[in-house]
PDB file of N, CA and C in Angstrom:
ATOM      1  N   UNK A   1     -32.029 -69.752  36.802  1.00  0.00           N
ATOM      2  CA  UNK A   1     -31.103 -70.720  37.386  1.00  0.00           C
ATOM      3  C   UNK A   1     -30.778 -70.312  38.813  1.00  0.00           C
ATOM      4  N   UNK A   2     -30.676 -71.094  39.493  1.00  0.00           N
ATOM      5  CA  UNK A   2     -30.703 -71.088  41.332  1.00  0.00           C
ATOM      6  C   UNK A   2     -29.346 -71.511  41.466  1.00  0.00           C
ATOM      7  N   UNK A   3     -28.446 -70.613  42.342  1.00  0.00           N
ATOM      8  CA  UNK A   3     -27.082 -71.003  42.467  1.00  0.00           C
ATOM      9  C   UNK A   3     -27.295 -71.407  43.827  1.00  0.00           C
ATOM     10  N   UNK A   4     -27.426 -72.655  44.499  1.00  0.00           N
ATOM     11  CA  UNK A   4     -27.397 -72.703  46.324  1.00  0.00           C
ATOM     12  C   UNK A   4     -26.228 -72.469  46.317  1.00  0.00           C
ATOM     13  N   UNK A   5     -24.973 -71.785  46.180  1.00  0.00           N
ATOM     14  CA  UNK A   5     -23.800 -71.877  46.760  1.00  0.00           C
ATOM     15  C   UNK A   5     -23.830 -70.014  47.342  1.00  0.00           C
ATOM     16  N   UNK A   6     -24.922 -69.753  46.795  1.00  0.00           N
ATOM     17  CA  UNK A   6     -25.068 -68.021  47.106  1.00  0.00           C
ATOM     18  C   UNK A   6     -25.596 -68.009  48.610  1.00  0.00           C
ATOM     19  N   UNK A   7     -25.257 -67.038  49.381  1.00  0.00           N
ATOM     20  CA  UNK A   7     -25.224 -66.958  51.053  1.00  0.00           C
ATOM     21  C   UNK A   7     -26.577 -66.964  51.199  1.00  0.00           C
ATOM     22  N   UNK A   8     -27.709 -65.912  50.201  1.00  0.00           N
ATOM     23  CA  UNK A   8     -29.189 -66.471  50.642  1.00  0.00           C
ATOM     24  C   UNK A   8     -30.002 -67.863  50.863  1.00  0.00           C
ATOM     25  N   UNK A   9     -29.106 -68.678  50.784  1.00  0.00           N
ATOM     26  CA  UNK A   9     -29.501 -69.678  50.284  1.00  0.00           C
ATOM     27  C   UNK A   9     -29.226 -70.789  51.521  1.00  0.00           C
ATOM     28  N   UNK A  10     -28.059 -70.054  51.976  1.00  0.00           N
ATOM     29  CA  UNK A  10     -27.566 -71.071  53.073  1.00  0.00           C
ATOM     30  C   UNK A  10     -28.626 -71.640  54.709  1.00  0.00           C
ATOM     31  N   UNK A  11     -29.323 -70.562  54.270  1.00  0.00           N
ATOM     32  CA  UNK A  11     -30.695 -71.489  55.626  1.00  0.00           C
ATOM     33  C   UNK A  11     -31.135 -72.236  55.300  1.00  0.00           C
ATOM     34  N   UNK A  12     -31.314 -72.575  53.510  1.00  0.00           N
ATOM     35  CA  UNK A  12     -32.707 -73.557  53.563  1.00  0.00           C
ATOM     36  C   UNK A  12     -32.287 -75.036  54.333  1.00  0.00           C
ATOM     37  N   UNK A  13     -33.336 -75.557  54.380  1.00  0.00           N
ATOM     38  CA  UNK A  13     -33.438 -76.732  55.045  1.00  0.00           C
ATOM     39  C   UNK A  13     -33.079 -77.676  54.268  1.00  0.00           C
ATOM     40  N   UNK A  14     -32.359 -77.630  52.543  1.00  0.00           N
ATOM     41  CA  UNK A  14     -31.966 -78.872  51.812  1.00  0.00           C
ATOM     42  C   UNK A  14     -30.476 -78.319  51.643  1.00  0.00           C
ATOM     43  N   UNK A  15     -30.070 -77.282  51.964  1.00  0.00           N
ATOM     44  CA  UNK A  15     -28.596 -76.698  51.288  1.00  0.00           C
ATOM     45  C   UNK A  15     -27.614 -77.354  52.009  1.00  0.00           C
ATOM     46  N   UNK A  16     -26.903 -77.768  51.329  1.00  0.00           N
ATOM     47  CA  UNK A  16     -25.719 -78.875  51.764  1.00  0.00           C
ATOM     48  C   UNK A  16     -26.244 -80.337  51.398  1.00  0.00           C
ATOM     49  N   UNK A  17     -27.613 -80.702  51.056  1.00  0.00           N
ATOM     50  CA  UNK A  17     -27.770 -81.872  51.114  1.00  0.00           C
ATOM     51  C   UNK A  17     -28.266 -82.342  49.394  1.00  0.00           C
ATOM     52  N   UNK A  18     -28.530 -83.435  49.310  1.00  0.00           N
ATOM     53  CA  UNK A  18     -28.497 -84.289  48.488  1.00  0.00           C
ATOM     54  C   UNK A  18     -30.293 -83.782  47.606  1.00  0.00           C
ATOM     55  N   UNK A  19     -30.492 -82.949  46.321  1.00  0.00           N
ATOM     56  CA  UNK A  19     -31.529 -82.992  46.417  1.00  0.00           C
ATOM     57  C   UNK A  19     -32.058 -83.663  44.518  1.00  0.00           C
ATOM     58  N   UNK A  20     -32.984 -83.924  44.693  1.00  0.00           N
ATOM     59  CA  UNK A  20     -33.135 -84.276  43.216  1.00  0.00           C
ATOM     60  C   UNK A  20     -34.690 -83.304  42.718  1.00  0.00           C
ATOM     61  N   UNK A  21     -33.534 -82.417  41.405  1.00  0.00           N
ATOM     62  CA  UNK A  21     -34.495 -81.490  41.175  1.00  0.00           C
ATOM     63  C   UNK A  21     -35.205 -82.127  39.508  1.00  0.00           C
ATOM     64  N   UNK A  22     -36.882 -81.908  40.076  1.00  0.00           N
ATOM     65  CA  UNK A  22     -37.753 -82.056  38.857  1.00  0.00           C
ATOM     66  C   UNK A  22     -38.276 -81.008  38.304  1.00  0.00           C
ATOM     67  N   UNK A  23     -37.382 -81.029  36.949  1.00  0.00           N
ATOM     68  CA  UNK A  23     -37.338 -80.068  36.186  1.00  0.00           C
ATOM     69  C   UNK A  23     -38.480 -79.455  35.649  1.00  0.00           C
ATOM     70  N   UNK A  24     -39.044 -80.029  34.952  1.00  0.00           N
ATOM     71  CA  UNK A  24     -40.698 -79.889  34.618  1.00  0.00           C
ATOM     72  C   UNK A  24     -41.426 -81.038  34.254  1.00  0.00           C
ATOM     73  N   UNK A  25     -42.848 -81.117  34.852  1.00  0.00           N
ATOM     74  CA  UNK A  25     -43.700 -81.717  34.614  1.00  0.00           C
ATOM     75  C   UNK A  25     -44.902 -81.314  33.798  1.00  0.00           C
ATOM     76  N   UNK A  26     -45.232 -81.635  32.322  1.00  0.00           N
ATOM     77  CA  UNK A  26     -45.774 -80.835  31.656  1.00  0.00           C
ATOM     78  C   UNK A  26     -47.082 -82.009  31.114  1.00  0.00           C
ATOM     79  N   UNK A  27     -48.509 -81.588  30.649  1.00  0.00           N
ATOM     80  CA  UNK A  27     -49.511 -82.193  30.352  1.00  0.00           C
ATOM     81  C   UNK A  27     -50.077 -81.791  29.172  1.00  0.00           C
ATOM     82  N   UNK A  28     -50.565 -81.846  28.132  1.00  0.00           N
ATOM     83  CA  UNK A  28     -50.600 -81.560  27.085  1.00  0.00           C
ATOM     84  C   UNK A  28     -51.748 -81.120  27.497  1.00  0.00           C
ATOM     85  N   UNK A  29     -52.138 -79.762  26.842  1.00  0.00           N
ATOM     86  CA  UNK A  29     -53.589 -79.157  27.027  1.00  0.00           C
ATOM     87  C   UNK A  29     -54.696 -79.952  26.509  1.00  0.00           C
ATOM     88  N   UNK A  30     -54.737 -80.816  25.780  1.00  0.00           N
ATOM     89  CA  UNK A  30     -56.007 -81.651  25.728  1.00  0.00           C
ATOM     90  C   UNK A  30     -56.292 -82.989  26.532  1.00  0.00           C
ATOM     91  N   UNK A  31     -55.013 -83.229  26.996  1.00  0.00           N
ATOM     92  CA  UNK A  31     -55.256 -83.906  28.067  1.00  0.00           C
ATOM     93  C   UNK A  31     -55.023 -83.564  29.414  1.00  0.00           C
ATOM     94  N   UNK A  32     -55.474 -82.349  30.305  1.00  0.00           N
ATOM     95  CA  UNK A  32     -55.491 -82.065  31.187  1.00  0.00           C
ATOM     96  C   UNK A  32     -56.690 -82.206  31.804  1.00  0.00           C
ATOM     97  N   UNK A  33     -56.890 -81.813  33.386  1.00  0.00           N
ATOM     98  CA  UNK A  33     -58.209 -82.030  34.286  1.00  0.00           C
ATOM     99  C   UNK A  33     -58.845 -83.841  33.701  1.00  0.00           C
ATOM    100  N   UNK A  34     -57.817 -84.776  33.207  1.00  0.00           N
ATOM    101  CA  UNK A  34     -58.267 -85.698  33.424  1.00  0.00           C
ATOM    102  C   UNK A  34     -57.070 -86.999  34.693  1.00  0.00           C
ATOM    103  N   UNK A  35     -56.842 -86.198  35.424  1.00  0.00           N
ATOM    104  CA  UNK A  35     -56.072 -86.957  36.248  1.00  0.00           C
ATOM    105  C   UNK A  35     -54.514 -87.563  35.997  1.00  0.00           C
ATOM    106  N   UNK A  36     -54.165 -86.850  35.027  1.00  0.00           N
ATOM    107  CA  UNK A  36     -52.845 -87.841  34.076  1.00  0.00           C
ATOM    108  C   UNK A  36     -51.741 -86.896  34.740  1.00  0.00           C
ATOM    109  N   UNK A  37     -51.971 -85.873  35.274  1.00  0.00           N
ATOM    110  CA  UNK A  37     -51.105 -85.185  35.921  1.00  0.00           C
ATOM    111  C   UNK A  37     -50.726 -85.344  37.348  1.00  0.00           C
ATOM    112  N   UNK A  38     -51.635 -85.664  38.336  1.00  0.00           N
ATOM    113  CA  UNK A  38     -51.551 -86.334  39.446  1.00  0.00           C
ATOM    114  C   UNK A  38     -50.971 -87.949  39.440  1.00  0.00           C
ATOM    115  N   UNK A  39     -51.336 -88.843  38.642  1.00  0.00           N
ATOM    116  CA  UNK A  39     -50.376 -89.970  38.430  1.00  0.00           C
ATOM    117  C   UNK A  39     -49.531 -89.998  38.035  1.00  0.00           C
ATOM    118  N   UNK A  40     -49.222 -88.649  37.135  1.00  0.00           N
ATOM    119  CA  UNK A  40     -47.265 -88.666  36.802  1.00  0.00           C
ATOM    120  C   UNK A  40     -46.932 -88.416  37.782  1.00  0.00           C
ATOM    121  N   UNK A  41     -46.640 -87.010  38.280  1.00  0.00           N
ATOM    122  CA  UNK A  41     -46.335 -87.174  39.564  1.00  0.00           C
ATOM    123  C   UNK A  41     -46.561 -87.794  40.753  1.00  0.00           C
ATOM    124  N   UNK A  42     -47.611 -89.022  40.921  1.00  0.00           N
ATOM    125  CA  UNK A  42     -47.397 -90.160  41.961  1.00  0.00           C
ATOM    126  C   UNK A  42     -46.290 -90.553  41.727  1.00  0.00           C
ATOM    127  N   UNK A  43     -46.324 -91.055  40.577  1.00  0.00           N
ATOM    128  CA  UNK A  43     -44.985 -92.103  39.993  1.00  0.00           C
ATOM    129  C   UNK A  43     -43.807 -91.765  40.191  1.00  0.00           C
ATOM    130  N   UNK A  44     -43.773 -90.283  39.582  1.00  0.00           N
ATOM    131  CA  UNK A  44     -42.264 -89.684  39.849  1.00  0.00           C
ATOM    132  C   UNK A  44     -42.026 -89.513  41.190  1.00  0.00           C
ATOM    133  N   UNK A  45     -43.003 -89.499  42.238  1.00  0.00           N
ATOM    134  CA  UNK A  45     -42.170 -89.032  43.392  1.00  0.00           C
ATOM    135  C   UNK A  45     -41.932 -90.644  43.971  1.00  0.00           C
ATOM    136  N   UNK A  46     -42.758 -92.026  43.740  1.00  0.00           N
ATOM    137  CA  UNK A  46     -42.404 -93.155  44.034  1.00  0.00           C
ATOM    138  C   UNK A  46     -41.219 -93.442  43.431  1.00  0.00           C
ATOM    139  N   UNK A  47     -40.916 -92.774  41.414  1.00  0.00           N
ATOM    140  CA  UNK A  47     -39.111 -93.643  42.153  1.00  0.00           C
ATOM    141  C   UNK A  47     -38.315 -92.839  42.191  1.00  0.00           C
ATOM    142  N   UNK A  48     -38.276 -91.645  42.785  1.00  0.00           N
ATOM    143  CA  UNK A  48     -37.456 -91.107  43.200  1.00  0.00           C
ATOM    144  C   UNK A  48     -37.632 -91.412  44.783  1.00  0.00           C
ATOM    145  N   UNK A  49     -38.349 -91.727  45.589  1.00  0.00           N
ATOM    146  CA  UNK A  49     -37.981 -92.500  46.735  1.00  0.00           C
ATOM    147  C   UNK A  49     -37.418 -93.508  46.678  1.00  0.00           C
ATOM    148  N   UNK A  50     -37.795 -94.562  45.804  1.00  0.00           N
ATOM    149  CA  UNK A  50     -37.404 -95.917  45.790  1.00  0.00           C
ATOM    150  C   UNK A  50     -36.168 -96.052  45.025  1.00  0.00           C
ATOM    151  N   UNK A  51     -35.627 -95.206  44.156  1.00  0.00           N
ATOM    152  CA  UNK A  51     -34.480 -95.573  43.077  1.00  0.00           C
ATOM    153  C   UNK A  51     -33.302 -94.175  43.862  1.00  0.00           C
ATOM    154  N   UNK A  52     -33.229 -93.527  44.405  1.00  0.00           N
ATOM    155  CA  UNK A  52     -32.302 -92.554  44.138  1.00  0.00           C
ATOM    156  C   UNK A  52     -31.215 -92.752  44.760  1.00  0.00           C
ATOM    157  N   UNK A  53     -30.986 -94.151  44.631  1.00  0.00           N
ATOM    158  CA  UNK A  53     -29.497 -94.321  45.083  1.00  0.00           C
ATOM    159  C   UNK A  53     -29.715 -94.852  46.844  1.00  0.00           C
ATOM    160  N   UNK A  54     -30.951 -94.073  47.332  1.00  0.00           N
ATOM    161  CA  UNK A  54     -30.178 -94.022  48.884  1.00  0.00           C
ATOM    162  C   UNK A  54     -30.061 -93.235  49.495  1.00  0.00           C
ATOM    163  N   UNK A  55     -29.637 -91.775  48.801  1.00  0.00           N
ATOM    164  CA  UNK A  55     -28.792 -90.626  49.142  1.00  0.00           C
ATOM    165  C   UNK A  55     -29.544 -89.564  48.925  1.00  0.00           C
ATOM    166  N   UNK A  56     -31.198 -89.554  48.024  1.00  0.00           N
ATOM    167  CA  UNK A  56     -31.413 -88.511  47.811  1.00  0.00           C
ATOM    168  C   UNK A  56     -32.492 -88.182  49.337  1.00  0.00           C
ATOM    169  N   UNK A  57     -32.458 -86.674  49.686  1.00  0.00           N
ATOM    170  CA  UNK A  57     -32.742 -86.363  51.224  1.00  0.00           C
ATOM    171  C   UNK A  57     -34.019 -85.355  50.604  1.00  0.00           C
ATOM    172  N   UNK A  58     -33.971 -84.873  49.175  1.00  0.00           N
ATOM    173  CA  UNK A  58     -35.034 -83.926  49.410  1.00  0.00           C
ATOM    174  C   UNK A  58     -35.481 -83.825  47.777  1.00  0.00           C
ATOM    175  N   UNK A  59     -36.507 -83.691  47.606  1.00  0.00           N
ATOM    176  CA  UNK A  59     -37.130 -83.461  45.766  1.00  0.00           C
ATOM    177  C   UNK A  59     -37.469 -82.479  46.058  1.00  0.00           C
ATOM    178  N   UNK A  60     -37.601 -81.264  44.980  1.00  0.00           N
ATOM    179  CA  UNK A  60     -37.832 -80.023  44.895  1.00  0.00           C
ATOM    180  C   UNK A  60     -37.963 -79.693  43.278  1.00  0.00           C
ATOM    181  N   UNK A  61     -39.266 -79.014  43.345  1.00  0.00           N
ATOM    182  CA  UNK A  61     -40.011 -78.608  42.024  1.00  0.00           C
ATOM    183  C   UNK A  61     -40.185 -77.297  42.106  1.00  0.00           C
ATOM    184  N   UNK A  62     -40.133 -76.871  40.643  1.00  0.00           N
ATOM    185  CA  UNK A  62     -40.889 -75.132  40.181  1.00  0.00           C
ATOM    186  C   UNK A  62     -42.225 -75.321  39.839  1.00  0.00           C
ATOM    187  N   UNK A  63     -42.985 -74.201  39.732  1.00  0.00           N
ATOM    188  CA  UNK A  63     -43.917 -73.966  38.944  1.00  0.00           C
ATOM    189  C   UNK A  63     -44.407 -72.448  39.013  1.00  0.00           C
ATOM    190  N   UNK A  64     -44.927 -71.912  38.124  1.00  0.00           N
ATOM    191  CA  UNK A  64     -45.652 -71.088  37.946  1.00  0.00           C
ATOM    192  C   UNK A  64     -46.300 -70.440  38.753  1.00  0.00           C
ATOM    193  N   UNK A  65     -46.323 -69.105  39.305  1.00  0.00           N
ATOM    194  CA  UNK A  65     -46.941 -68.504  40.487  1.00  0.00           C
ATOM    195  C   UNK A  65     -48.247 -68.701  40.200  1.00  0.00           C
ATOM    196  N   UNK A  66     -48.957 -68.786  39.029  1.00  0.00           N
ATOM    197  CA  UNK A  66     -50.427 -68.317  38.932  1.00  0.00           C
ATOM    198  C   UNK A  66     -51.175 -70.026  38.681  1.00  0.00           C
ATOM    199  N   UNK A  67     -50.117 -71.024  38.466  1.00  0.00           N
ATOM    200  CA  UNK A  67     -50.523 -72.324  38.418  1.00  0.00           C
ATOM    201  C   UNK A  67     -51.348 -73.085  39.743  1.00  0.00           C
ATOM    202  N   UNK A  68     -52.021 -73.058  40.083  1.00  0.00           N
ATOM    203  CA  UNK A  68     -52.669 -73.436  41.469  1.00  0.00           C
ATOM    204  C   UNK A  68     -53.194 -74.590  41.086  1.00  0.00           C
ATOM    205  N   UNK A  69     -53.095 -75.209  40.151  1.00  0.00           N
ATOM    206  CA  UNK A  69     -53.349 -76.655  39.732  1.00  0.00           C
ATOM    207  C   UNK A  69     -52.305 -76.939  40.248  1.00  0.00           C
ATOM    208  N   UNK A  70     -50.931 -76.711  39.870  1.00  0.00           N
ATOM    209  CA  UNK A  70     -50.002 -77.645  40.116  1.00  0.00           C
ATOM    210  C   UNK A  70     -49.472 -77.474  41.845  1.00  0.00           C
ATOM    211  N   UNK A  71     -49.254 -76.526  42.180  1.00  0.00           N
ATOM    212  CA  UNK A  71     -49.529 -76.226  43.544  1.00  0.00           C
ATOM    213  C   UNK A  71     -50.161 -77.504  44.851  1.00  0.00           C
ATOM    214  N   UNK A  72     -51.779 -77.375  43.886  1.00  0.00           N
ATOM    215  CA  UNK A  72     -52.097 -78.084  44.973  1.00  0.00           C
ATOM    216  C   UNK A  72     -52.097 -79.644  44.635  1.00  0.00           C
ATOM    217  N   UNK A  73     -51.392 -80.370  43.220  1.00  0.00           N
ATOM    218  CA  UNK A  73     -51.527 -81.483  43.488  1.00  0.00           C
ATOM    219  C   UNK A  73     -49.566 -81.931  44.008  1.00  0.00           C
ATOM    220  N   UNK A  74     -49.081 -81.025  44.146  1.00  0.00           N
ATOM    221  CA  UNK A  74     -47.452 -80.884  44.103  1.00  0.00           C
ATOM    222  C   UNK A  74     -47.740 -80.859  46.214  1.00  0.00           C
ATOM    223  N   UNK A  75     -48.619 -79.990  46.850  1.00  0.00           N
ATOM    224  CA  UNK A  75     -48.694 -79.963  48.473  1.00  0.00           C
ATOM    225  C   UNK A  75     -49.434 -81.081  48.619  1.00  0.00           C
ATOM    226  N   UNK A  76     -50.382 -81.995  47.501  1.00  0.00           N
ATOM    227  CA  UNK A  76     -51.451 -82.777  47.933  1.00  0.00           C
ATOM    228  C   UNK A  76     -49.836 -84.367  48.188  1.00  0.00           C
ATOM    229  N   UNK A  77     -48.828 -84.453  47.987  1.00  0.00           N
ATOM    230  CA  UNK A  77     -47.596 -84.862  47.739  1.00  0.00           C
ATOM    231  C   UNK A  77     -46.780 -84.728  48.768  1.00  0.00           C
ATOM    232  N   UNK A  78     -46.753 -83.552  49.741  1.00  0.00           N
ATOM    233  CA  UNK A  78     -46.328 -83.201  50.998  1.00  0.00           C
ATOM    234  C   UNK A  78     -44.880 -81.804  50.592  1.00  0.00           C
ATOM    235  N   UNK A  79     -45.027 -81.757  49.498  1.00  0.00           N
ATOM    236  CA  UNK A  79     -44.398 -80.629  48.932  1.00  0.00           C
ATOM    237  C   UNK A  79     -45.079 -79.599  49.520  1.00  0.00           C
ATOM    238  N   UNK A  80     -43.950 -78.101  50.195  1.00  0.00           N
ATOM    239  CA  UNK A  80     -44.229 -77.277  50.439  1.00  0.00           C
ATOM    240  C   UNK A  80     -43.881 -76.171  50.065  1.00  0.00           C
ATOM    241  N   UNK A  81     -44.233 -74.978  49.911  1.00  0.00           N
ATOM    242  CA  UNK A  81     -43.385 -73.964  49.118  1.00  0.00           C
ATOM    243  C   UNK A  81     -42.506 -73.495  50.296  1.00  0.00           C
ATOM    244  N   UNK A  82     -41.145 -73.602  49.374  1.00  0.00           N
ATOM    245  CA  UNK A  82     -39.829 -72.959  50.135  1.00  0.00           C
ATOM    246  C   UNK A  82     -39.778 -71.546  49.948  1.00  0.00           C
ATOM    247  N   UNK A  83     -39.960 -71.024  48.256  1.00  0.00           N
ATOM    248  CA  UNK A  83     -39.817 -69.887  48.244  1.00  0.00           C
ATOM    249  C   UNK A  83     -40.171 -69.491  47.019  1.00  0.00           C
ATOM    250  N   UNK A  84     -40.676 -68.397  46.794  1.00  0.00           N
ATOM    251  CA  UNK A  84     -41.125 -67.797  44.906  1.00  0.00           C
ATOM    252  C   UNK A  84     -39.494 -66.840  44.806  1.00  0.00           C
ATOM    253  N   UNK A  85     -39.541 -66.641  43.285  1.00  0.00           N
ATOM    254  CA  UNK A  85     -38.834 -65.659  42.680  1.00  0.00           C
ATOM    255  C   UNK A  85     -39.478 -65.266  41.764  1.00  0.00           C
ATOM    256  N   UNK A  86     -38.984 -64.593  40.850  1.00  0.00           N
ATOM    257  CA  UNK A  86     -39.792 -64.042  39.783  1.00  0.00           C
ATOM    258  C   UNK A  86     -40.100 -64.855  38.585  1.00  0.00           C
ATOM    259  N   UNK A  87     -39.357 -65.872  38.744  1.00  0.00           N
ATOM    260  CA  UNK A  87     -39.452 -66.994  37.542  1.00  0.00           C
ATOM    261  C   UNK A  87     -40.414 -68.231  38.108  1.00  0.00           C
ATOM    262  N   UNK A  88     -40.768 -68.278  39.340  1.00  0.00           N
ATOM    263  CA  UNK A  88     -41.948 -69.501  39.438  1.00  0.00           C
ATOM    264  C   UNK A  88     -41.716 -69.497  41.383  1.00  0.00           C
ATOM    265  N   UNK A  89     -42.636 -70.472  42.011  1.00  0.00           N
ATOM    266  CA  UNK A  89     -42.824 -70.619  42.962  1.00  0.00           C
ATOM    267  C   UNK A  89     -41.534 -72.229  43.260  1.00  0.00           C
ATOM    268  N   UNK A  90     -40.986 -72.210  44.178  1.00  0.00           N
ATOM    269  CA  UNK A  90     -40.195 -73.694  44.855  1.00  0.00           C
ATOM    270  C   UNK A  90     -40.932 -74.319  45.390  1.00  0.00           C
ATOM    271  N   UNK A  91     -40.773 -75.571  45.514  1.00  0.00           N
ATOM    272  CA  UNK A  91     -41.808 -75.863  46.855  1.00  0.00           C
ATOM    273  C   UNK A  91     -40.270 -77.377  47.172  1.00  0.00           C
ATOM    274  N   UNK A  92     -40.680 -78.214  48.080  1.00  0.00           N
ATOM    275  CA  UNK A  92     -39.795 -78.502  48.515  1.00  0.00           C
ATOM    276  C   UNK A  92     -40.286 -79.830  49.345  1.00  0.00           C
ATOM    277  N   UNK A  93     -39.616 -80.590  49.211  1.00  0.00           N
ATOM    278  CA  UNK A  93     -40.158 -82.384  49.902  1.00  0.00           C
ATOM    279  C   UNK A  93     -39.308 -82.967  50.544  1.00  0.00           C
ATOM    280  N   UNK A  94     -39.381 -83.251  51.916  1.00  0.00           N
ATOM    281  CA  UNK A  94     -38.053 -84.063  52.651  1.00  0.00           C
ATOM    282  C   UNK A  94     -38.756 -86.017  52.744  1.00  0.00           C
ATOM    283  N   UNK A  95     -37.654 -86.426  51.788  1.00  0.00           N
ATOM    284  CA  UNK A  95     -37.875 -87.659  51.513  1.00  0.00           C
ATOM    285  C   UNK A  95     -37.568 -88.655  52.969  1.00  0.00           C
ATOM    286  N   UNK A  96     -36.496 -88.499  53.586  1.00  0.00           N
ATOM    287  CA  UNK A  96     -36.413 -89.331  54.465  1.00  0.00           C
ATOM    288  C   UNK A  96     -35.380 -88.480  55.406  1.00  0.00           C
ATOM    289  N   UNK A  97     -34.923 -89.793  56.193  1.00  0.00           N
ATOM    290  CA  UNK A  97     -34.182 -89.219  57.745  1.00  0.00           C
ATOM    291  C   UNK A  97     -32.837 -89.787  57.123  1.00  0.00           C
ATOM    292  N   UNK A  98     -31.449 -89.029  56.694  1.00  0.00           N
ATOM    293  CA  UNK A  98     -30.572 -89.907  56.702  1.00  0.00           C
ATOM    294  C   UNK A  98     -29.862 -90.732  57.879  1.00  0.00           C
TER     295      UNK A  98
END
């Protein structure tokens, strides 16, 4: 669990702002490497642009340090990694200009 109210935290580029975090995105091992994972996440990041009120400024996902599937279809998205910990890699998406 990520507390942003902790002082390391206070540079990032979403702290103070509005962010909507996706918790996990998961694919069932027999249906993976057939593309069903890249169209969930199209989708999810279309309505979370289009539905979030208005207000949301930034989406931000975990995953797995050793996951480089999800990595690169999460940067292929414009997600970038903010930062790893020991529990998974951040990566981080600025939706719009408020």
């Amino acid at each position: 669990m990520i507390d942003f109210e902790e002082e390391e935290f206070h540079g990032l580029p979403c702290y103070g702002k509005v962010v909507c975090w996706i918790d996990y995105l998961m694919i069932d091992e027999k249906h993976q490497g057939k593309g069903y994972g890249k169209l969930a996440f199209e989708k999810l990041v279309e309505d979370i642009e289009k539905t979030a009120l208005g207000i949301t400024e930034y989406a931000m996902i975990r995953y797995s340090l050793d996951n480089d599937v999800a990595k690169k279809i999460y940067s292929s998205f414009g997600f970038e990694e903010l930062f790893t910990l020991e529990d998974g890699c951040y990566a981080l998406k600025h939706l719009k200009e408020m």
